[in-house]
C-alpha atoms as a PDB file:
ATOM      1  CA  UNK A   1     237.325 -60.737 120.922  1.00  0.00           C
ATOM      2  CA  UNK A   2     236.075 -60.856 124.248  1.00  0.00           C
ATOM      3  CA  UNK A   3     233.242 -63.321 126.081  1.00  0.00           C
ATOM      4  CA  UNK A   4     230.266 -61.722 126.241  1.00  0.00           C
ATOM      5  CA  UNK A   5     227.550 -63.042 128.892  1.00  0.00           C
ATOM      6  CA  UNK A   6     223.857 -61.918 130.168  1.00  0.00           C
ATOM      7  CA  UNK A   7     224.093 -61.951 133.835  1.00  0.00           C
ATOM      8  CA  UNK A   8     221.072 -64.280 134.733  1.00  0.00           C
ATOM      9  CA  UNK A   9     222.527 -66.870 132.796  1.00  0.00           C
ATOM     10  CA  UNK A  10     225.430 -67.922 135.690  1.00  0.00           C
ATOM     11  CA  UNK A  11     222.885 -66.907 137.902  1.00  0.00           C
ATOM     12  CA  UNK A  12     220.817 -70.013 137.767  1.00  0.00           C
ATOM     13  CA  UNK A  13     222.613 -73.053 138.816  1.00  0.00           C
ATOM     14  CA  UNK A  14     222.597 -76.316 138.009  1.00  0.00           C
ATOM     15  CA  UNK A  15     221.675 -79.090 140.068  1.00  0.00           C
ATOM     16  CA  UNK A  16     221.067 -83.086 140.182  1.00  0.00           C
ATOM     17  CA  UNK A  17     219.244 -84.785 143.294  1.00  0.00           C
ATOM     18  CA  UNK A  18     221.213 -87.915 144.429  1.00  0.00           C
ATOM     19  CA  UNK A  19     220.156 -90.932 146.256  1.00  0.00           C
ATOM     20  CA  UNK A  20     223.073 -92.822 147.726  1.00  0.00           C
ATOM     21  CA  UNK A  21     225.720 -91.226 145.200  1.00  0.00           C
ATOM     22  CA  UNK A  22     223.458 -91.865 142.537  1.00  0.00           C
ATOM     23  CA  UNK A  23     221.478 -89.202 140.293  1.00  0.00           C
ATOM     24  CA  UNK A  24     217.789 -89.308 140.297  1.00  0.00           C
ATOM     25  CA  UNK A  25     217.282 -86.205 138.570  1.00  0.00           C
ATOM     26  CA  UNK A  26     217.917 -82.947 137.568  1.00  0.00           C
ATOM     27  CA  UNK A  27     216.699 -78.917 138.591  1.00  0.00           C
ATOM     28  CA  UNK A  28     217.597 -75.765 138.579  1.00  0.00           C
ATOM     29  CA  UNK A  29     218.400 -73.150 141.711  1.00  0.00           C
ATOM     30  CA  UNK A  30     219.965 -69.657 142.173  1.00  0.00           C
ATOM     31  CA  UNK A  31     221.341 -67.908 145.165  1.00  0.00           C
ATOM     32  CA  UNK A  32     219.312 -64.823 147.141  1.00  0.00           C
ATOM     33  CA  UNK A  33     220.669 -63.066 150.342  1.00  0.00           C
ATOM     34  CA  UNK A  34     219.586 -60.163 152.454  1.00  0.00           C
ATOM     35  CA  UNK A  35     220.877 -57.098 153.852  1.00  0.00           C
ATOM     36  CA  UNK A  36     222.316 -59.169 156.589  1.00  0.00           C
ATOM     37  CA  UNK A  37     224.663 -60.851 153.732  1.00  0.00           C
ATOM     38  CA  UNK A  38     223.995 -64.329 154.324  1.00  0.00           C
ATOM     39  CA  UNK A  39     223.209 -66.985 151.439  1.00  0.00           C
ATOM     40  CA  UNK A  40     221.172 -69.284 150.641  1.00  0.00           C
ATOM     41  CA  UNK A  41     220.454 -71.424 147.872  1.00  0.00           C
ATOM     42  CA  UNK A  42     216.612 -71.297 146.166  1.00  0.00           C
ATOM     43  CA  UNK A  43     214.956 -74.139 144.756  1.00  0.00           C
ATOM     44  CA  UNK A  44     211.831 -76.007 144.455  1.00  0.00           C
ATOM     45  CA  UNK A  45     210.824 -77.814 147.729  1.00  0.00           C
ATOM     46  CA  UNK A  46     209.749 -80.933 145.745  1.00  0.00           C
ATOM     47  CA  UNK A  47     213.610 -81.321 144.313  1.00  0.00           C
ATOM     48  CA  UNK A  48     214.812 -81.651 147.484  1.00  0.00           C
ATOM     49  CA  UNK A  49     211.838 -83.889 149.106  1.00  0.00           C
ATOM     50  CA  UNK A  50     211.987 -86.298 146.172  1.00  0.00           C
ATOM     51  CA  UNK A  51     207.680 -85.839 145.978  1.00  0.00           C
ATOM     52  CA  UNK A  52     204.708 -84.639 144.381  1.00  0.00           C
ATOM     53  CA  UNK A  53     204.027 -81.229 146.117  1.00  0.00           C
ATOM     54  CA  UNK A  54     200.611 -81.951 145.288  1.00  0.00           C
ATOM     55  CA  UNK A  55     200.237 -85.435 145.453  1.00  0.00           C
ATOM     56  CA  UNK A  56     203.237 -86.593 147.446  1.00  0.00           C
ATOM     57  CA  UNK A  57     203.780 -89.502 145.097  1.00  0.00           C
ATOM     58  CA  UNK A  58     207.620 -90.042 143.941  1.00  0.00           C
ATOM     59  CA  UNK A  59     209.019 -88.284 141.322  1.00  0.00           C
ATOM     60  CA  UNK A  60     211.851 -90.121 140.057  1.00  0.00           C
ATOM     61  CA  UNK A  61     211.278 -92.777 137.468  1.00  0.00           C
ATOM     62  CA  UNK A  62     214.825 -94.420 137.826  1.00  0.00           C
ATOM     63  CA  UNK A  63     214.636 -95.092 141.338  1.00  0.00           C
ATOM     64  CA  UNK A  64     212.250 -95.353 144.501  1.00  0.00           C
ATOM     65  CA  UNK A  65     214.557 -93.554 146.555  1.00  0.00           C
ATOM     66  CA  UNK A  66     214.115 -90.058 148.173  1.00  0.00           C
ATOM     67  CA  UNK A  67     217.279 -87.539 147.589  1.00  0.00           C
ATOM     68  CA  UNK A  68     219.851 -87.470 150.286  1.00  0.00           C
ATOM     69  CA  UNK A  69     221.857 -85.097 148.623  1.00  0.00           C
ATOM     70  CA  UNK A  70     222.356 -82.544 145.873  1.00  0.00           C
ATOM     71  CA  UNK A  71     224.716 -81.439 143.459  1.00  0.00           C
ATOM     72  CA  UNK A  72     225.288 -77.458 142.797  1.00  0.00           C
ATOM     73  CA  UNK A  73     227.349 -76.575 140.124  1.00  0.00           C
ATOM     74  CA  UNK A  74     228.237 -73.261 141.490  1.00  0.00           C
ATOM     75  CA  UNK A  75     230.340 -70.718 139.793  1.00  0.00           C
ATOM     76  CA  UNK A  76     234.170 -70.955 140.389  1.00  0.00           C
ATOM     77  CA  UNK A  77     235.928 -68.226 141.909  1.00  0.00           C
ATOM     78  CA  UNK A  78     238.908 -68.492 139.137  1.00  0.00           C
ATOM     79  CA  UNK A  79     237.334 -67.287 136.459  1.00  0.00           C
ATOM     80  CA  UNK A  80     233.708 -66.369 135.237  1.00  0.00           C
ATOM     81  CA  UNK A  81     232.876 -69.281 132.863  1.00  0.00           C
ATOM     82  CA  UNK A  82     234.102 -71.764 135.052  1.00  0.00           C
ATOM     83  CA  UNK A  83     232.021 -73.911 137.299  1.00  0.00           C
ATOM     84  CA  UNK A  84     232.655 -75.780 140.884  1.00  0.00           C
ATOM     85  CA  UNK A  85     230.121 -79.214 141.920  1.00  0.00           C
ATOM     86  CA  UNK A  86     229.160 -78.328 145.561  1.00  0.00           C
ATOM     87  CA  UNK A  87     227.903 -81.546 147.417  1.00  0.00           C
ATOM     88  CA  UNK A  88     224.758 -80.473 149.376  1.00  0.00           C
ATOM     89  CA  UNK A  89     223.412 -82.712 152.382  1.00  0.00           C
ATOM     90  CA  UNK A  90     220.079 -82.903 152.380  1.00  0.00           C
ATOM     91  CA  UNK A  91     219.473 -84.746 155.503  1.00  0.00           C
ATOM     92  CA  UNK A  92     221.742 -85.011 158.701  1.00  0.00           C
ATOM     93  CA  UNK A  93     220.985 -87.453 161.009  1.00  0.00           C
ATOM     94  CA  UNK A  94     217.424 -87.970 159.403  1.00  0.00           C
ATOM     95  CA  UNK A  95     216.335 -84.238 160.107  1.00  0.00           C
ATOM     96  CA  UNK A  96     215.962 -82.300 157.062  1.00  0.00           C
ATOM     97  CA  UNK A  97     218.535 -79.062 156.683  1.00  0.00           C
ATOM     98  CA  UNK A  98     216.506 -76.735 154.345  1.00  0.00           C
ATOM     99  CA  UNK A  99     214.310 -74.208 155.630  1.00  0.00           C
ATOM    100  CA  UNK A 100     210.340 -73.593 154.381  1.00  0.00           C
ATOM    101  CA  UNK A 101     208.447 -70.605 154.444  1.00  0.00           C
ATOM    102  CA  UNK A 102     207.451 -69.532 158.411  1.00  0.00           C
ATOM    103  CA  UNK A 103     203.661 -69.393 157.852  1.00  0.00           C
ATOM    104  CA  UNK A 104     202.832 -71.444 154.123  1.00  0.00           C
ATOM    105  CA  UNK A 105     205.726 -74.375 155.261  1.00  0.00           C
ATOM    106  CA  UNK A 106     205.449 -77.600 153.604  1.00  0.00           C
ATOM    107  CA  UNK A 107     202.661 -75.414 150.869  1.00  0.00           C
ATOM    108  CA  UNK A 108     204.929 -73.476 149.365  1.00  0.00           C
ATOM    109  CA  UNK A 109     206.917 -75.322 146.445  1.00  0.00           C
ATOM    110  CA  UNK A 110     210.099 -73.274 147.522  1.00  0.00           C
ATOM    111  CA  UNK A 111     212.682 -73.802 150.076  1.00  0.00           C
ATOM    112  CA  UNK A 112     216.087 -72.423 151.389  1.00  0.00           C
ATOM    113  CA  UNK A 113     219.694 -74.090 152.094  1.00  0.00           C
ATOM    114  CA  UNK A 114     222.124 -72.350 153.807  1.00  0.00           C
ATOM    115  CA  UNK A 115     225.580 -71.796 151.478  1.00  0.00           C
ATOM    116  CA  UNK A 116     229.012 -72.457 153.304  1.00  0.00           C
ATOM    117  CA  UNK A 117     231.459 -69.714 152.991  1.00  0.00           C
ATOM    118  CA  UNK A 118     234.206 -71.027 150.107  1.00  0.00           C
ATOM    119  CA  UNK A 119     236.935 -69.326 148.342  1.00  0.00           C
ATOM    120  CA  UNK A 120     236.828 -71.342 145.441  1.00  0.00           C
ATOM    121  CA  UNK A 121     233.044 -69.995 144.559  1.00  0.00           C
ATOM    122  CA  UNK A 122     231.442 -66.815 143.260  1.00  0.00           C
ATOM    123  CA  UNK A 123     228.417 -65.834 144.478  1.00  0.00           C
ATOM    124  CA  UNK A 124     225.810 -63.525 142.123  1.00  0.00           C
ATOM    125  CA  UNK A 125     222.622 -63.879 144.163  1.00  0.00           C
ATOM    126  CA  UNK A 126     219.507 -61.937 143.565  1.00  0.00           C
ATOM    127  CA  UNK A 127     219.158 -59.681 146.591  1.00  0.00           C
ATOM    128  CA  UNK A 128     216.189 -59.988 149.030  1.00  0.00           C
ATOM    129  CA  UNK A 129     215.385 -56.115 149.495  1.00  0.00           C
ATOM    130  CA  UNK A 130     215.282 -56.241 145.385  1.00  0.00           C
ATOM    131  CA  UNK A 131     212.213 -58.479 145.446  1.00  0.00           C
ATOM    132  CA  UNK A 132     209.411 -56.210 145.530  1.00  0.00           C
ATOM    133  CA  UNK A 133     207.255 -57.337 143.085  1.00  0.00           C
ATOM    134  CA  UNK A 134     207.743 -54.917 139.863  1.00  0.00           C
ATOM    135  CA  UNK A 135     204.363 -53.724 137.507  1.00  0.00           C
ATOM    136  CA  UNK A 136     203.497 -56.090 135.295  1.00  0.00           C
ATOM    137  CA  UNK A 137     200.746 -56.727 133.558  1.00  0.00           C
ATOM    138  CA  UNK A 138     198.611 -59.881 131.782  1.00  0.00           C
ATOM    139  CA  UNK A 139     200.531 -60.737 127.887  1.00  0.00           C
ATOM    140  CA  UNK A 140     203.828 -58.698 129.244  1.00  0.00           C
ATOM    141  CA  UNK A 141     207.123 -61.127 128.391  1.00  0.00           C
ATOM    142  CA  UNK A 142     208.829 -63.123 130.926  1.00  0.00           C
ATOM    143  CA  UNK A 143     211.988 -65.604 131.293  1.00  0.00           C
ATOM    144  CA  UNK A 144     212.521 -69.193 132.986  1.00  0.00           C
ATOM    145  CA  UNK A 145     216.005 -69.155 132.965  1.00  0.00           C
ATOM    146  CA  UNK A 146     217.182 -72.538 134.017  1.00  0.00           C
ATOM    147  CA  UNK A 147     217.949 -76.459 132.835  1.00  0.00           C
ATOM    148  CA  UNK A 148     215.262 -77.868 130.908  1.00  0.00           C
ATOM    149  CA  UNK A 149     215.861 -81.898 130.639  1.00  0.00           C
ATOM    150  CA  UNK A 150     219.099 -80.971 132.478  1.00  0.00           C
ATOM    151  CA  UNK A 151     220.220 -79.100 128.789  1.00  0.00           C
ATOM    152  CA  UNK A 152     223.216 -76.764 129.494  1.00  0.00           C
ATOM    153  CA  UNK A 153     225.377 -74.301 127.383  1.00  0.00           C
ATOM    154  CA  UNK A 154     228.709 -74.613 127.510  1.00  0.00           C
ATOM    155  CA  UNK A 155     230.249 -75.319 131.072  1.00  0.00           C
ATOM    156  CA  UNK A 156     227.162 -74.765 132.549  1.00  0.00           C
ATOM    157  CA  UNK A 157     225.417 -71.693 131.718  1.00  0.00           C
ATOM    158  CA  UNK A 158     221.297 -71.862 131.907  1.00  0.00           C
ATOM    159  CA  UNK A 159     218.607 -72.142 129.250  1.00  0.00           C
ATOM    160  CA  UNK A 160     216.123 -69.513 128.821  1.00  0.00           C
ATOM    161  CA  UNK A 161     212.425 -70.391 128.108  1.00  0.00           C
ATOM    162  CA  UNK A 162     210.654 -67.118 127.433  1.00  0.00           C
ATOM    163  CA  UNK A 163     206.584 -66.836 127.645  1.00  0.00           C
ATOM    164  CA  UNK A 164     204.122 -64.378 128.409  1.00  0.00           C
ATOM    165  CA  UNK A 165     201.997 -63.471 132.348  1.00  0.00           C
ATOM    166  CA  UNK A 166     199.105 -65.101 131.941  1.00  0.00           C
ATOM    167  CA  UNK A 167     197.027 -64.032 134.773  1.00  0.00           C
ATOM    168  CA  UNK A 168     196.624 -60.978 137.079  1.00  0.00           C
ATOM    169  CA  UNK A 169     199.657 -60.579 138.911  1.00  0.00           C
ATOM    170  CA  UNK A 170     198.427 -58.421 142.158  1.00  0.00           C
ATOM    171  CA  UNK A 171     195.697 -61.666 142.520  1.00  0.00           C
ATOM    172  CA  UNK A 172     196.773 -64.932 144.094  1.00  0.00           C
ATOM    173  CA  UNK A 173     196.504 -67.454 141.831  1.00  0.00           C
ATOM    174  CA  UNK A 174     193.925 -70.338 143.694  1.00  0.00           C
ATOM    175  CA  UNK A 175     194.335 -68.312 147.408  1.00  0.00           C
ATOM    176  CA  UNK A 176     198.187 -69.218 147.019  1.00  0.00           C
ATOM    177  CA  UNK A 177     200.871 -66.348 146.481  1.00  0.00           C
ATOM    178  CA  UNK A 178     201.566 -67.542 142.722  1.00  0.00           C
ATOM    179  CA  UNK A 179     200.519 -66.309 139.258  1.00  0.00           C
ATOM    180  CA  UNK A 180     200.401 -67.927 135.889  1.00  0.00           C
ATOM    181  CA  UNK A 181     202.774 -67.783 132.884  1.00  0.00           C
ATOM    182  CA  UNK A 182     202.324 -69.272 129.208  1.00  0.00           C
ATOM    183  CA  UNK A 183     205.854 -70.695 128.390  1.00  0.00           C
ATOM    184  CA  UNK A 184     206.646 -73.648 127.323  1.00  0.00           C
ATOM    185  CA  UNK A 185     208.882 -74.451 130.364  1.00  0.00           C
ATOM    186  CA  UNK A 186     209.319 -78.102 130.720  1.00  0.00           C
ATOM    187  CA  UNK A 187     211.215 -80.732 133.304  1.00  0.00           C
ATOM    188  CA  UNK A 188     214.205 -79.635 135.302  1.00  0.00           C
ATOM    189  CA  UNK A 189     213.409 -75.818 135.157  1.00  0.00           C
ATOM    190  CA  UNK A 190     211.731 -76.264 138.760  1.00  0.00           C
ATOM    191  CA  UNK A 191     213.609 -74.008 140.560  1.00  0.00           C
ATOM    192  CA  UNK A 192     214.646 -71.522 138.263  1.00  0.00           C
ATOM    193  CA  UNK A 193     214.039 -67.526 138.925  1.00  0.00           C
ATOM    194  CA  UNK A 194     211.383 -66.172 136.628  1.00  0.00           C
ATOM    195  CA  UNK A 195     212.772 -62.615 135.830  1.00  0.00           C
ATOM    196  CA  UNK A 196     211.550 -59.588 134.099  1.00  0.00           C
ATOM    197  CA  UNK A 197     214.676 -58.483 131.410  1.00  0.00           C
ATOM    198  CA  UNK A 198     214.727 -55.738 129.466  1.00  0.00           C
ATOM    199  CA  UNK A 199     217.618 -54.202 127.225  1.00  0.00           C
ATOM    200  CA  UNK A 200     219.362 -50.768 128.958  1.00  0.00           C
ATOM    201  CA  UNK A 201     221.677 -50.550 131.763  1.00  0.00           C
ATOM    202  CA  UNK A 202     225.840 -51.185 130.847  1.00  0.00           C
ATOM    203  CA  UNK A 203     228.256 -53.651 130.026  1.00  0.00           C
ATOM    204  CA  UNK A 204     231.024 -54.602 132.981  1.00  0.00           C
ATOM    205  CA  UNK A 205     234.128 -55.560 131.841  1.00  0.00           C
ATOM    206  CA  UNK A 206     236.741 -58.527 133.987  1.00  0.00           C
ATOM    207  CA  UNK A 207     239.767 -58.292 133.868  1.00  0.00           C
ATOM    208  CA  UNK A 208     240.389 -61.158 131.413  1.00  0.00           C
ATOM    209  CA  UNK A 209     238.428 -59.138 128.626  1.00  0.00           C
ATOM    210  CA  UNK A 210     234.925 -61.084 129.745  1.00  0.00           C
ATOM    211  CA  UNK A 211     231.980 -58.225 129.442  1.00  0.00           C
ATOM    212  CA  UNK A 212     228.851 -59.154 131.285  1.00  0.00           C
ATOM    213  CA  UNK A 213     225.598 -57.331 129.852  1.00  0.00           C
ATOM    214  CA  UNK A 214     223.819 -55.551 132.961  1.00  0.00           C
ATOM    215  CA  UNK A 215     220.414 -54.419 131.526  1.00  0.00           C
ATOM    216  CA  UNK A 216     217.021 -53.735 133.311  1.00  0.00           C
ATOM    217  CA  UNK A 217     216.188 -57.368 135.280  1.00  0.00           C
ATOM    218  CA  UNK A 218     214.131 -57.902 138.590  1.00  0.00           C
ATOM    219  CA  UNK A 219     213.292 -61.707 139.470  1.00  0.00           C
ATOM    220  CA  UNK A 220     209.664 -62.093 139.717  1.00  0.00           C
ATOM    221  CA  UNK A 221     209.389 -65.348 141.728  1.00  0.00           C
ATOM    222  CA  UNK A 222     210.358 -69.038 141.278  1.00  0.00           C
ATOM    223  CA  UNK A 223     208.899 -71.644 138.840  1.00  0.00           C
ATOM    224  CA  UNK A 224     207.799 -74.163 140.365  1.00  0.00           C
ATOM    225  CA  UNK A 225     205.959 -76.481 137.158  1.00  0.00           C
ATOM    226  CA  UNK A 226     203.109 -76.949 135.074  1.00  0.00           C
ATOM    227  CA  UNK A 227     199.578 -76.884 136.339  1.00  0.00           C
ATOM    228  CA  UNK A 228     198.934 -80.128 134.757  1.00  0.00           C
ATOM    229  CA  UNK A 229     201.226 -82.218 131.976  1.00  0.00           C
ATOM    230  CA  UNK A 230     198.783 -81.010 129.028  1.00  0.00           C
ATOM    231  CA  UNK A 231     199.133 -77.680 129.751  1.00  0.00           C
ATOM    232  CA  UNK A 232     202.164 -75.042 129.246  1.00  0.00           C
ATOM    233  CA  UNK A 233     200.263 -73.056 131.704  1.00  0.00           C
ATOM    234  CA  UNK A 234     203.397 -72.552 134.575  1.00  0.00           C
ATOM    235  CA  UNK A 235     203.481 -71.520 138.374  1.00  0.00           C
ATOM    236  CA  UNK A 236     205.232 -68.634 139.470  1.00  0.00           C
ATOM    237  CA  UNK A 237     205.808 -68.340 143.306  1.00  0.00           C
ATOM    238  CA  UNK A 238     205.866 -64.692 143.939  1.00  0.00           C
ATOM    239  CA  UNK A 239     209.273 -62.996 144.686  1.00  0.00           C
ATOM    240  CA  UNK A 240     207.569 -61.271 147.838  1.00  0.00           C
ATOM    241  CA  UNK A 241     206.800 -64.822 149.466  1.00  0.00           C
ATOM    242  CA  UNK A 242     210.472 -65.381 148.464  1.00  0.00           C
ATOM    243  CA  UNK A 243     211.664 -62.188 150.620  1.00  0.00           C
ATOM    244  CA  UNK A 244     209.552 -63.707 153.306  1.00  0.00           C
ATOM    245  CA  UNK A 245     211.445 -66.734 153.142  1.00  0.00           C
ATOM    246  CA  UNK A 246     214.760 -65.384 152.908  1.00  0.00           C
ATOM    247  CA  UNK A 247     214.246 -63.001 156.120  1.00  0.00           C
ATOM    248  CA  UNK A 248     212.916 -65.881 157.916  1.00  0.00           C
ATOM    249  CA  UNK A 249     215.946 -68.427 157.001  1.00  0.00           C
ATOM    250  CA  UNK A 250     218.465 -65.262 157.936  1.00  0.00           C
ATOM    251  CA  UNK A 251     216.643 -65.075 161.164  1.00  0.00           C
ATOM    252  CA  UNK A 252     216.799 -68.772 162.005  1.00  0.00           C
ATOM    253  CA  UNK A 253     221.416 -68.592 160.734  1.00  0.00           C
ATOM    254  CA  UNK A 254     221.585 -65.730 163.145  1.00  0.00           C
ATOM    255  CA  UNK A 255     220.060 -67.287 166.054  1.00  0.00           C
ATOM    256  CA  UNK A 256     222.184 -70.797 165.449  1.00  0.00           C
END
């Protein structure tokens, strides 16, 4: 009987910050592109900056050091089901090598990385010009689908929290390009794409027997944590500002 996978669950990707070859903790982050082709690994800006996006105090509780570096287990190119670790720099020569949003910058809990072309990865990435934000409305069901507590199934296949919108999409949340959801999404889902999935589509079949289920799905935006450690009240960066991003960071790759 053959393996039989949803799609956005070897989508997200599984990641630990390091600090000197040590981990410090653990995230989630998933791969977009544009037209243009190029990739670039998603995640939440405070992973990679080690801080508070709010407060700017550390977040690590096993060590005072920043992240230098991080971990992606990326899937392998062999076979679907198998995963690669990807070292990641974080910093070369002191100078920072993701890329922020060009107008919100350091704001916006969300940053890109450039990915290195390798033959011994496969890339699924969530496509830029797919980002438009689809209708949805307040109480409508939503997915984080990513590591919470750095929990993963099997080789390394993501978690998925489900919850409900929970406040007006079309308005920014607090003047910022975010909205609400109530799901009880916890540590180590930063990063992870918050998608709208819905049964339909086909099944694709590998050659090895694996199907993969391709229903109805559209990433919404990026969770980015809870408004406040009482509440399971979530962030959602919007997939538009995301788009934004992406264009930007393809921009920037071209001109280097």
């Amino acid at each position: 009987m053959p393996f039989r996978f949803s799609q956005p669950s070897f989508q997200s990707l599984y990641i630990e910050m390091r600090a000197n070859g040590k981990t410090i903790d653990r995230g989630t982050a998933f791969v977009a592109n544009s037209s243009s082709g190029a990739n670039f690994l998603i995640t939440s800006r405070h992973n990679v900056t080690g801080r508070n996006q709010d407060s700017g105090d550390l977040l690590s509780e096993e060590t005072v050091a920043f992240p230098d570096s991080i971990a992606v287990w990326h899937n392998s190119s062999a076979a679907l089901g198998e995963f690669i670790k990807v070292d990641v720099p974080l910093l070369v020569g002191g100078i920072p090598q993701w890329i922020e949003h060009p107008v919100l910058q350091a704001n916006a809990d969300f940053v890109a990385l450039p990915i290195s072309d390798r033959q011994d990865i496969e890339i699924y990435p969530y496509r830029a010009e797919n980002l438009a934000n689809m209708h949805i409305e307040p109480a409508e069901t939503v997915s984080v689908v990513g590591f919470p507590f750095g929990e993963r199934t099997g080789a390394s296949f993501a978690v998925w929290a489900t919850g409900f919108v929970a406040s007006e999409p079309d308005i920014n949340h607090g003047g910022r390009p975010v909205f609400l959801i109530d799901c009880r999404s916890r540590k180590g889902q930063s990063g992870s794409p918050v998608i709208r999935y819905r049964s339909g589509g086909g099944v694709i079949t590998y050659d090895n027997g694996t199907e993969v289920v391709s229903p109805i799905c559209r990433l919404l935006g990026i969770y980015s944590g809870r408004i406040n450690n009482e509440s399971d009240l979530g962030i959602v960066w919007k997939a538009y500002a995301l788009a934004e991003l992406i264009n930007h960071a393809c921009t920037l790759n071209s001109a280097s």
